[in-house]
PDB file of N, CA and C in Angstrom:
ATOM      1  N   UNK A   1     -17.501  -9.176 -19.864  1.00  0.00           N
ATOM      2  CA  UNK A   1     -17.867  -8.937 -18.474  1.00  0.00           C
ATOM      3  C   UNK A   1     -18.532  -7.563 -18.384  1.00  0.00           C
ATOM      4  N   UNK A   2     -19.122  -7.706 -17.993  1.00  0.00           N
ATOM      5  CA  UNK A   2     -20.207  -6.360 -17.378  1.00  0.00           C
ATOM      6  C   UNK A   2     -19.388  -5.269 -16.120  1.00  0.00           C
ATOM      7  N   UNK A   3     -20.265  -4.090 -15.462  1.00  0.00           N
ATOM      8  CA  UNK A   3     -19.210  -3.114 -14.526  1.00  0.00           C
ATOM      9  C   UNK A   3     -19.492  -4.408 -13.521  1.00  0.00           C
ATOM     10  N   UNK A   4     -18.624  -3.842 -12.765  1.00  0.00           N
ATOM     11  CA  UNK A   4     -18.340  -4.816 -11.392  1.00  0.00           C
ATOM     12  C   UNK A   4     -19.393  -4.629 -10.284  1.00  0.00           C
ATOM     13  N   UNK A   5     -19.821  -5.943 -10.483  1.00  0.00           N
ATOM     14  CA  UNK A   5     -21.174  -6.188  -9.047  1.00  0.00           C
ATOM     15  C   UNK A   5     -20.376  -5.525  -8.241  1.00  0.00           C
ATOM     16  N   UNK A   6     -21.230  -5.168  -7.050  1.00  0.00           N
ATOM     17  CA  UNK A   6     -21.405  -4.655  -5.768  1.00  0.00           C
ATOM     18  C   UNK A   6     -20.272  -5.346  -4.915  1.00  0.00           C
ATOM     19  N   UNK A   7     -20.518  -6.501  -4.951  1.00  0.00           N
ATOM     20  CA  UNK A   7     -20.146  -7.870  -3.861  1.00  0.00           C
ATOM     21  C   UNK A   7     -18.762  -7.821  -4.133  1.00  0.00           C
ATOM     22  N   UNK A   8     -18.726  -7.718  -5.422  1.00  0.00           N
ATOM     23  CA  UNK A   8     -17.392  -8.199  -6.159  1.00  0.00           C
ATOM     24  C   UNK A   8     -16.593  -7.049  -5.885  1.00  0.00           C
ATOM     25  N   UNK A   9     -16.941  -5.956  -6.032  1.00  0.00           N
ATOM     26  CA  UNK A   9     -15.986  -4.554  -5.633  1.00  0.00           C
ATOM     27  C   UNK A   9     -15.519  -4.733  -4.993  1.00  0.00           C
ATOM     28  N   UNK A  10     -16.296  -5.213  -3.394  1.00  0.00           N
ATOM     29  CA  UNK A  10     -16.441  -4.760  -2.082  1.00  0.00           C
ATOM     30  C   UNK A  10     -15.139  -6.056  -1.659  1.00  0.00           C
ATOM     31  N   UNK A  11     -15.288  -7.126  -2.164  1.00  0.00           N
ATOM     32  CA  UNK A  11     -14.090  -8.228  -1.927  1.00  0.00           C
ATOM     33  C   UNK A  11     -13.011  -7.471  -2.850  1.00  0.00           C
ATOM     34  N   UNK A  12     -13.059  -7.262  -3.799  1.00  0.00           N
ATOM     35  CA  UNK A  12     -11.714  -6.740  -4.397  1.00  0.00           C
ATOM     36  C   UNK A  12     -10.535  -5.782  -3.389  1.00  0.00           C
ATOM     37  N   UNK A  13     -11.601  -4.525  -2.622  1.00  0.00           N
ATOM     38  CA  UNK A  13     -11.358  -3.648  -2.059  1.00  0.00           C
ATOM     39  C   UNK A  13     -10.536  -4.320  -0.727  1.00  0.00           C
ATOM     40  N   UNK A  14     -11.444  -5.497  -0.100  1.00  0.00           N
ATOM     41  CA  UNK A  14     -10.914  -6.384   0.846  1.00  0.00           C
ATOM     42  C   UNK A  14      -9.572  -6.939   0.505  1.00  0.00           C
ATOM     43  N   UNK A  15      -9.462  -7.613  -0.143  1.00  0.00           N
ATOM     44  CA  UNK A  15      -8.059  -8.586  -0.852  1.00  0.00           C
ATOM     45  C   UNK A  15      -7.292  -6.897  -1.076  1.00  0.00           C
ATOM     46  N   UNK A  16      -7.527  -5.996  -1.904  1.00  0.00           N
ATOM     47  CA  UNK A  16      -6.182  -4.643  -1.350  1.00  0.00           C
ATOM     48  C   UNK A  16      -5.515  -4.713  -0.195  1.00  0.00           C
ATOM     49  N   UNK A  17      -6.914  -4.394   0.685  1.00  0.00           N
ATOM     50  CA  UNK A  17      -6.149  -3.940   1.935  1.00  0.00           C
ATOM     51  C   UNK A  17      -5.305  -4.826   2.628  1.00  0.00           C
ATOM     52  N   UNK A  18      -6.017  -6.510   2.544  1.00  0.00           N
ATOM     53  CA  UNK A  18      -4.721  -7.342   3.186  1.00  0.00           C
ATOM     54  C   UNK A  18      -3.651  -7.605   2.406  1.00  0.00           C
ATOM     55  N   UNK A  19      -3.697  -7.315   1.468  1.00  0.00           N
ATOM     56  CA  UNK A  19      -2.274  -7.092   0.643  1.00  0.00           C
ATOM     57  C   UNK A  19      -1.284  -5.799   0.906  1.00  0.00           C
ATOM     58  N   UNK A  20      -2.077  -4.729   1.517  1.00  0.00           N
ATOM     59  CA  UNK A  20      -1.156  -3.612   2.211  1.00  0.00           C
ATOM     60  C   UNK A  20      -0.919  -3.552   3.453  1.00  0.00           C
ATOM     61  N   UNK A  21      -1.795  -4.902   4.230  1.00  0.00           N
ATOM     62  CA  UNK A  21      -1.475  -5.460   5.528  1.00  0.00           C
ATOM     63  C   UNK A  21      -0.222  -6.587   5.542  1.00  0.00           C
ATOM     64  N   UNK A  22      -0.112  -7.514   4.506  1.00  0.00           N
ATOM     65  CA  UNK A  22       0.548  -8.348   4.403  1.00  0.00           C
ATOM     66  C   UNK A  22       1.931  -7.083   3.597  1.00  0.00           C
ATOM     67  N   UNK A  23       2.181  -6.465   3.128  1.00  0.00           N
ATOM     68  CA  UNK A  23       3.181  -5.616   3.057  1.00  0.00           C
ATOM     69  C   UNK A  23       4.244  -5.114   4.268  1.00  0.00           C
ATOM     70  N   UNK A  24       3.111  -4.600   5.100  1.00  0.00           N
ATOM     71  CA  UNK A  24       3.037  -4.046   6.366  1.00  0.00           C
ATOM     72  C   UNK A  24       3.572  -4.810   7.804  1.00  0.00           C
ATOM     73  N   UNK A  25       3.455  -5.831   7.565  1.00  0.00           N
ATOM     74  CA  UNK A  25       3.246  -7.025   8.596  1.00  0.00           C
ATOM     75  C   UNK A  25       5.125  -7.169   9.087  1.00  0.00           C
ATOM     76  N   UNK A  26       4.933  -6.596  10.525  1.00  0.00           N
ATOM     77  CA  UNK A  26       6.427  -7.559  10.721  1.00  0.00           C
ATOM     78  C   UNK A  26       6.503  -8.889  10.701  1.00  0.00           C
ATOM     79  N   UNK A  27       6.004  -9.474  10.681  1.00  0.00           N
ATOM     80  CA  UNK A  27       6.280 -10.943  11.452  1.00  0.00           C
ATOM     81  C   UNK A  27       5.815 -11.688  10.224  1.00  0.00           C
ATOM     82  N   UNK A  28       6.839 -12.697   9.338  1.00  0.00           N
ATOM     83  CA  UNK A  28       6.745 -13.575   8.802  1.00  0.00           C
ATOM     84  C   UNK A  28       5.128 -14.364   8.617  1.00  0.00           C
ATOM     85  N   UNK A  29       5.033 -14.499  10.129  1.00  0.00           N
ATOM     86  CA  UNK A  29       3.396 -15.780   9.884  1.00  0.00           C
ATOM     87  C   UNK A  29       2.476 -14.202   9.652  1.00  0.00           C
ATOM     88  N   UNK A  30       2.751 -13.338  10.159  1.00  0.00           N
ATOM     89  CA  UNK A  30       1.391 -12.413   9.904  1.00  0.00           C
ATOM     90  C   UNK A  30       1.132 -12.166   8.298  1.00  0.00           C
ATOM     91  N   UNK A  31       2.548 -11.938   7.813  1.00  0.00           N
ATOM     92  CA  UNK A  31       2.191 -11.769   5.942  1.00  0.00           C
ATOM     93  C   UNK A  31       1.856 -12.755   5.347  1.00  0.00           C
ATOM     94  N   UNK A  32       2.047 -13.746   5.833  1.00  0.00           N
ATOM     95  CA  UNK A  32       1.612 -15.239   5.187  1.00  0.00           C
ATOM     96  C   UNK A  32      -0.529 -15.466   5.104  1.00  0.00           C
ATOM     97  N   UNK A  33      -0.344 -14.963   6.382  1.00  0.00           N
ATOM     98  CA  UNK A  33      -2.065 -14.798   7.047  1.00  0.00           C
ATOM     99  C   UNK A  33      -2.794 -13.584   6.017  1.00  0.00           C
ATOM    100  N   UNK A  34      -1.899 -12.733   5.852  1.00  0.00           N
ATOM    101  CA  UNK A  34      -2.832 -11.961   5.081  1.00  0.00           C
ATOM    102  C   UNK A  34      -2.664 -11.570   3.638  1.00  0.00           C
ATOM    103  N   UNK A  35      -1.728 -12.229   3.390  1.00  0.00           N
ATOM    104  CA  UNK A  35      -1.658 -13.174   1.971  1.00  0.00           C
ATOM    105  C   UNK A  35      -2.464 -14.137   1.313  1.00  0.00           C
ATOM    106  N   UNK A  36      -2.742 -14.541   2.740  1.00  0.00           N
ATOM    107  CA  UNK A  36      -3.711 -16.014   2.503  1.00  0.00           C
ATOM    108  C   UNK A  36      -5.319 -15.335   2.640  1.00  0.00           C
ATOM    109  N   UNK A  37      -5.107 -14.209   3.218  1.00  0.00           N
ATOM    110  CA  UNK A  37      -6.824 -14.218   3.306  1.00  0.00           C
ATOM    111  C   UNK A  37      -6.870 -12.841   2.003  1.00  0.00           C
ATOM    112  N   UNK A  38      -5.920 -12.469   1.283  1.00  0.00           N
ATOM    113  CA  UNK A  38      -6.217 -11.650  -0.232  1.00  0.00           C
ATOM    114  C   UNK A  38      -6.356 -12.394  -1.004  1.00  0.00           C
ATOM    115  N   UNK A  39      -5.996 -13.592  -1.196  1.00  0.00           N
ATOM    116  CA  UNK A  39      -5.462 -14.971  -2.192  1.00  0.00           C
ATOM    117  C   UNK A  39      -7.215 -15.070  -1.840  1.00  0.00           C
ATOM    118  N   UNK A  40      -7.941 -15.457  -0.836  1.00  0.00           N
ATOM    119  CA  UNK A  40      -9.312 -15.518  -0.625  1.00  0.00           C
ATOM    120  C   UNK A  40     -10.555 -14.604  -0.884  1.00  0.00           C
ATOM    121  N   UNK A  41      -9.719 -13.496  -0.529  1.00  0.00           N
ATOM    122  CA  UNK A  41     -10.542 -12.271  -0.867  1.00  0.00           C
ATOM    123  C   UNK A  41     -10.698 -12.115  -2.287  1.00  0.00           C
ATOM    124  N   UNK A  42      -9.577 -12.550  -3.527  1.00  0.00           N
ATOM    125  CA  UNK A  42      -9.747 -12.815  -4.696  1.00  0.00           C
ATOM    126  C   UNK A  42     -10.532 -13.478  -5.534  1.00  0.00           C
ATOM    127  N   UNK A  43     -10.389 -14.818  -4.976  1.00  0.00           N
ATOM    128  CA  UNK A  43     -11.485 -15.613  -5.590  1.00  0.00           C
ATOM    129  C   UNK A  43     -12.896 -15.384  -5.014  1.00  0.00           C
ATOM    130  N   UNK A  44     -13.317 -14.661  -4.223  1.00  0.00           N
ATOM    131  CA  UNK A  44     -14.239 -14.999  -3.587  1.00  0.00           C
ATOM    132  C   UNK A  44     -14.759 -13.935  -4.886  1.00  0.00           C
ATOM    133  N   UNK A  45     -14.242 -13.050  -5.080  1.00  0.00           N
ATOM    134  CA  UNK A  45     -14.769 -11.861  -5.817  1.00  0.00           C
ATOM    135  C   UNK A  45     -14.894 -12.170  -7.004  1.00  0.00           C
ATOM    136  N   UNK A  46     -14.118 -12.808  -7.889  1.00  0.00           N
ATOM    137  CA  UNK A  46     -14.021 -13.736  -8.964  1.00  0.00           C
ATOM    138  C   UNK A  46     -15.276 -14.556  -9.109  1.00  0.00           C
ATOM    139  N   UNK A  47     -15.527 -15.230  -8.061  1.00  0.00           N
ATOM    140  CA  UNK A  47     -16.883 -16.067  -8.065  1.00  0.00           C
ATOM    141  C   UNK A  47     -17.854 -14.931  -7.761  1.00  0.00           C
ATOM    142  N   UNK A  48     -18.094 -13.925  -7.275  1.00  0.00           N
ATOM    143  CA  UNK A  48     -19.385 -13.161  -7.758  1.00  0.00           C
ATOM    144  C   UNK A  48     -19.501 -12.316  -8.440  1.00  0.00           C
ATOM    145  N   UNK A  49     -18.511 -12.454  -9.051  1.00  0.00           N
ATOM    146  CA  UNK A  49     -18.798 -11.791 -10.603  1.00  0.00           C
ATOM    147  C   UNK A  49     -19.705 -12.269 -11.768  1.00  0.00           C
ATOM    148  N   UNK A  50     -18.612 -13.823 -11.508  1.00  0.00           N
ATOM    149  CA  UNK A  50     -19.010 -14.860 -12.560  1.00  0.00           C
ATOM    150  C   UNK A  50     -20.541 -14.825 -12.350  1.00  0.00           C
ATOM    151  N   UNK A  51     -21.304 -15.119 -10.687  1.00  0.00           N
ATOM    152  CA  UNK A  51     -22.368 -15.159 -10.462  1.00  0.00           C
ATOM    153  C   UNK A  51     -23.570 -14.387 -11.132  1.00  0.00           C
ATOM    154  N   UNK A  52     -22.652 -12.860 -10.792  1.00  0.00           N
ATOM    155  CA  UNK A  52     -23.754 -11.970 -11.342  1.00  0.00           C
ATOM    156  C   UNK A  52     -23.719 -11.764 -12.737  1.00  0.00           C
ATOM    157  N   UNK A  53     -22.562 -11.963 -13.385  1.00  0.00           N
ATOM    158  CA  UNK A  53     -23.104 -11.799 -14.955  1.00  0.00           C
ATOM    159  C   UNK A  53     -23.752 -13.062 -15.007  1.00  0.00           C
ATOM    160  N   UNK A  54     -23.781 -14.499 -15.010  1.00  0.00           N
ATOM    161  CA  UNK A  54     -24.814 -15.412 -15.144  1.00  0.00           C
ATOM    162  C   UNK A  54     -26.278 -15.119 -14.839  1.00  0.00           C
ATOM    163  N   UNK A  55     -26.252 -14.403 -13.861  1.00  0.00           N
ATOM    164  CA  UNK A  55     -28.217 -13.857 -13.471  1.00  0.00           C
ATOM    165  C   UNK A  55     -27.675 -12.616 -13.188  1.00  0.00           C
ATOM    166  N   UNK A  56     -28.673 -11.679 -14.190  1.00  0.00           N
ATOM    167  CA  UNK A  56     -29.002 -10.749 -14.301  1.00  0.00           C
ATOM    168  C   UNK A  56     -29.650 -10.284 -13.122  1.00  0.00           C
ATOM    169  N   UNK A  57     -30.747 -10.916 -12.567  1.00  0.00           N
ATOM    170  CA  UNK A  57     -31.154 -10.793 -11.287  1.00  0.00           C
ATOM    171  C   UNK A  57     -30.365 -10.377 -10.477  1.00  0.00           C
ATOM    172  N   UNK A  58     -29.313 -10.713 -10.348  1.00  0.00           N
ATOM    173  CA  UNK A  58     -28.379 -10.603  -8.783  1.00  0.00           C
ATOM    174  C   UNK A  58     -27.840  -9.415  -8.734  1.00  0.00           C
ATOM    175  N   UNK A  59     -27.980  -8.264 -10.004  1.00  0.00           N
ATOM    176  CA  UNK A  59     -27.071  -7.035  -9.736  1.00  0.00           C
ATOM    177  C   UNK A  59     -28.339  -6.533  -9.270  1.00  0.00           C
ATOM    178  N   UNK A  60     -27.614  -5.015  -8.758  1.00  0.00           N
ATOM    179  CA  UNK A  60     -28.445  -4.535  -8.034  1.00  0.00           C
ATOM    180  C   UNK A  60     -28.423  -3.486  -8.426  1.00  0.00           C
TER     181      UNK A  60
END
């Protein structure tokens, strides 16, 4: 794997913070919610990684 695309940072950085939101969270459904959207924020970043090392093009 190559340094980390742009895109891919920038979701990594995302999926942190709702993981220190979902830490944070009183309420049962709220940590679940932002559990669920780091669990998203993960793969999403995962897939533009994969993206950008496949085309060279796409880093920036």
């Amino acid at each position: 794997m190559t340094e980390l695309d742009d895109e891919a940072a920038y979701l990594l950085r995302r999926a942190r913070e709702e993981k220190e939101q979902a830490a944070a969270a009183a309420h049962p459904n709220a940590t679940a919610a932002h559990r669920a959207l780091a669990e998203r924020y993960t793969t999403r970043a995962l897939m533009a990684q994969i993206d950008a090392d496949e085309d060279p093009l796409i880093k920036k």
